[in-house]
Protein backbone atom coordinates (compact mmCIF):
# COMPACT_ATOMS: atom_id res chain seq x y z
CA UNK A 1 120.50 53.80 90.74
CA UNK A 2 117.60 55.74 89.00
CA UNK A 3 115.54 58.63 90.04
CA UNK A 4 112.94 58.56 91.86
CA UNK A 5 110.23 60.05 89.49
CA UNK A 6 107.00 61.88 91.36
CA UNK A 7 103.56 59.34 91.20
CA UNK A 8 101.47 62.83 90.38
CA UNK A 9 98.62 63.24 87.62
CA UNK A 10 99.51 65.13 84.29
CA UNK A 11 97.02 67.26 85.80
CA UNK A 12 98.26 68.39 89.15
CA UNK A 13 101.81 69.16 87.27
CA UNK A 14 100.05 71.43 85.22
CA UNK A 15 97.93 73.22 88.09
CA UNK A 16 101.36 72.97 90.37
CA UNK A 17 103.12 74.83 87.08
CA UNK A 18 100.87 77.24 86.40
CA UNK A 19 100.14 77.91 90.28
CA UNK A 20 104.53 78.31 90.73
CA UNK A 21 104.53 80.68 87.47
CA UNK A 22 101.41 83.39 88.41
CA UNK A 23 102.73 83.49 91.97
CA UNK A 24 106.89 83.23 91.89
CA UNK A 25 106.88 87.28 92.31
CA UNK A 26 104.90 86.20 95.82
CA UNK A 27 106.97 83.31 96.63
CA UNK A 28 110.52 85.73 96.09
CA UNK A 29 108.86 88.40 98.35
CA UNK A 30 107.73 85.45 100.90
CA UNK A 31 111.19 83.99 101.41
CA UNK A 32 113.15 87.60 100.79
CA UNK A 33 110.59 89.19 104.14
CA UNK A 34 112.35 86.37 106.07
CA UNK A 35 116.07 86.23 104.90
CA UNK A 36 116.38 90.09 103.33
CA UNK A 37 119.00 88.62 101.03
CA UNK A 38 118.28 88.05 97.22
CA UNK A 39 120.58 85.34 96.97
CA UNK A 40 118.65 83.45 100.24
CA UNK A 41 115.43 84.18 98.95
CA UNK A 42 116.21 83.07 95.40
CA UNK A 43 117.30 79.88 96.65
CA UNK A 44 114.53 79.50 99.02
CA UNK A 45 112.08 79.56 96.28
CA UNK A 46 113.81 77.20 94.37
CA UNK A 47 113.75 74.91 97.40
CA UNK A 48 110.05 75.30 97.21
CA UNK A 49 109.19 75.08 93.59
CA UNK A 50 111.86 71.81 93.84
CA UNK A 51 109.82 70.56 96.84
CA UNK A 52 106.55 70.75 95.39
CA UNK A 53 107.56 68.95 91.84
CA UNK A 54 108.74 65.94 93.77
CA UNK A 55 105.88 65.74 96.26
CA UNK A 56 102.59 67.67 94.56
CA UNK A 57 101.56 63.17 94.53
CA UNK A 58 101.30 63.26 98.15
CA UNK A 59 98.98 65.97 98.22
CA UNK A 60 95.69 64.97 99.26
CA UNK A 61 93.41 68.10 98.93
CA UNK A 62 94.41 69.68 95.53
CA UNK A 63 92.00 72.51 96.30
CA UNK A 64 94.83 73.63 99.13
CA UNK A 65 97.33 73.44 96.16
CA UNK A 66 98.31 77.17 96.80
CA UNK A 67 98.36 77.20 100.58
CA UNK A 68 100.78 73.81 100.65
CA UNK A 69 102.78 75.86 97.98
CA UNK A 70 103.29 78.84 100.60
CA UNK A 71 103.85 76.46 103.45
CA UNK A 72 106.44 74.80 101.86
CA UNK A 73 107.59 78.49 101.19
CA UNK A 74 107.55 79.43 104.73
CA UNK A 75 109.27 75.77 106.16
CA UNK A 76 111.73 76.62 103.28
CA UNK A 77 112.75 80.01 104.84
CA UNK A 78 112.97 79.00 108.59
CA UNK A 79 115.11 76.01 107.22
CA UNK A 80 117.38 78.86 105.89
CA UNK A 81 116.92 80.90 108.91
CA UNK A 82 117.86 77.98 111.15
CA UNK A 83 121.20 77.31 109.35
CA UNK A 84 122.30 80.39 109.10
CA UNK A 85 121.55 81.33 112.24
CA UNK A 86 119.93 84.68 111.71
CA UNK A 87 116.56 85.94 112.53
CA UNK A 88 115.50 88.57 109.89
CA UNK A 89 111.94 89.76 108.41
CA UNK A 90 111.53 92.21 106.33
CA UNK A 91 109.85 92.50 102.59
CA UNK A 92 111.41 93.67 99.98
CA UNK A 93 109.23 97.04 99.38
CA UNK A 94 109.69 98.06 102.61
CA UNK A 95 113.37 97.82 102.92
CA UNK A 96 113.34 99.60 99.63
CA UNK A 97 111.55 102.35 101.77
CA UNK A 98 113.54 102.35 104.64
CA UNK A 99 117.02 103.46 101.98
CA UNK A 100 115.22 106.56 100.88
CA UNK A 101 112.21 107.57 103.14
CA UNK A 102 111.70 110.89 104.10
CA UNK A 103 114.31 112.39 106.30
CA UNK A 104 111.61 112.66 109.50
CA UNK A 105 110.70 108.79 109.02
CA UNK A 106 114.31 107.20 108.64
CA UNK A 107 114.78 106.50 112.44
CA UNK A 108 111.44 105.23 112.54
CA UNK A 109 111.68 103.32 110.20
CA UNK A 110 114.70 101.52 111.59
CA UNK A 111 113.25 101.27 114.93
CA UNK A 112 110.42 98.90 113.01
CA UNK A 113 112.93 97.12 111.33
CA UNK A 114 114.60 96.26 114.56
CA UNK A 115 111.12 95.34 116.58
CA UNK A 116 110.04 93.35 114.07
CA UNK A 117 113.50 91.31 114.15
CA UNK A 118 113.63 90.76 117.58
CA UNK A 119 109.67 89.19 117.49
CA UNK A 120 109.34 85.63 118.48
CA UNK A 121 109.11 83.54 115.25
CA UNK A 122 105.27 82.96 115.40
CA UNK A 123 104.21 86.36 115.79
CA UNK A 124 106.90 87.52 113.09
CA UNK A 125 105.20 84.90 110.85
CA UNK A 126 101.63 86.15 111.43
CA UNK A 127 102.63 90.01 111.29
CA UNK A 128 105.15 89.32 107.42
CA UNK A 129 101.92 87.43 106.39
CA UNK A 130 99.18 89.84 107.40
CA UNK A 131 100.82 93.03 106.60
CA UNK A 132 103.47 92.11 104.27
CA UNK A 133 102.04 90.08 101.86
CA UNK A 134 98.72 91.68 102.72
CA UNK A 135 96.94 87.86 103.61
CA UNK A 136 93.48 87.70 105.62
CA UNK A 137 94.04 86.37 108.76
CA UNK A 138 91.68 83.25 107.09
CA UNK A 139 95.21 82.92 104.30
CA UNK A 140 97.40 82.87 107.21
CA UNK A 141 95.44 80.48 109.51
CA UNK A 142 95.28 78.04 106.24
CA UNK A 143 98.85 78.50 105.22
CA UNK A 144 100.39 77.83 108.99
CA UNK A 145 97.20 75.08 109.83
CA UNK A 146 96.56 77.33 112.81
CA UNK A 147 92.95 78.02 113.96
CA UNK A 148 91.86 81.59 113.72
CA UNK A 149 91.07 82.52 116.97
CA UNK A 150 95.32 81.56 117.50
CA UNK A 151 96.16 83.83 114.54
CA UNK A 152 94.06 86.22 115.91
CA UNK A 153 95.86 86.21 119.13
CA UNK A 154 99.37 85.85 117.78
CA UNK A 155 98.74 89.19 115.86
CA UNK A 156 97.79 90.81 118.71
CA UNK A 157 100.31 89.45 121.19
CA UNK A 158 103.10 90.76 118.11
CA UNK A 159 101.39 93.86 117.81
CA UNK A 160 101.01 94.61 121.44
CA UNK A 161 105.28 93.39 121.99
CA UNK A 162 106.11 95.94 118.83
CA UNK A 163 104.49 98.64 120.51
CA UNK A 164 105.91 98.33 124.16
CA UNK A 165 109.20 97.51 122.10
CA UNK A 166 109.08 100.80 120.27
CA UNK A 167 108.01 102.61 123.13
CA UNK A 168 111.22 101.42 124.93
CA UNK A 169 113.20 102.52 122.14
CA UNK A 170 111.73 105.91 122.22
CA UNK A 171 112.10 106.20 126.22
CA UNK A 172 115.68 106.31 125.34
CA UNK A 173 115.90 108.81 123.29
């Protein structure tokens, strides 16, 4: 039995190429704010660059090559998430802050970590993509086919649970 070779233009490889080679750096930081494991997020975005070779044919708008690219990205992740069973978000700068911030911050820091991991999955999705990979909310309403005004919300709704979350966590103290 042979292959199954992509029906896609010459053209849309190349875009698709180029597109997966200026934004891989992205793409690692994408999957490793969800799984916060190299090894995960490596294989994540090979699971979307593989994705996106076999199927760039099927994609109707090429002018939304990038934000298919990072939804494939994302579905990638909570495909990883889901059989692995863990719920994790963090990017990969700030976990590299959390091992060495200043002494007064480390606690804080944790207590973010923690919020943020305990978030429903759609506001953890808007909050990695807003403030993580520094998207407008226009990005993240394109790359998760959401309108704004739901984006908008979400963000606020996450925003409003990591505060009452982290004012819990204080309260204990």
């Amino acid at each position: 039995m042979r292959a199954r070779v992509p029906n896609h233009s010459v053209e849309g490889s190349h875009e698709l190429y180029t597109l997966i080679e200026e934004n891989k750096e992205r793409l690692y930081r994408l999957a490793f704010s969800f799984v916060r494991n190299r090894e995960e997020a490596l294989d994540i975005v090979q699971e979307t660059v593989y994705k996106a070779i076999i199927s760039v044919g099927q994609l109707r708008q090429p002018q939304f090559l990038k934000t298919w690219l990072f939804r494939i990205a994302i579905n990638c992740a909570h495909d990883a998430l889901r059989k692995s069973k863990r719920v994790v978000a963090m990017e990969d700068g700030v976990l590299d802050a959390m091992v060495n911030p200043p002494e007064s911050n480390r606690e804080e820091m944790f207590d973010v970590r923690q919020a943020i991991e305990r978030l429903d999955p759609k506001y953890k999705k808007v909050i990695i993509l807003k403030f993580f990979e520094d998207m407008t909310l226009e990005d993240v309403a394109e790359i998760l086919e959401l309108p704004l005004s739901t984006v908008k919300s979400r963000l606020y709704r996450g925003l409003e649970k990591l505060k009452i979350d982290l004012e819990e966590v204080e309260g204990l103290e």
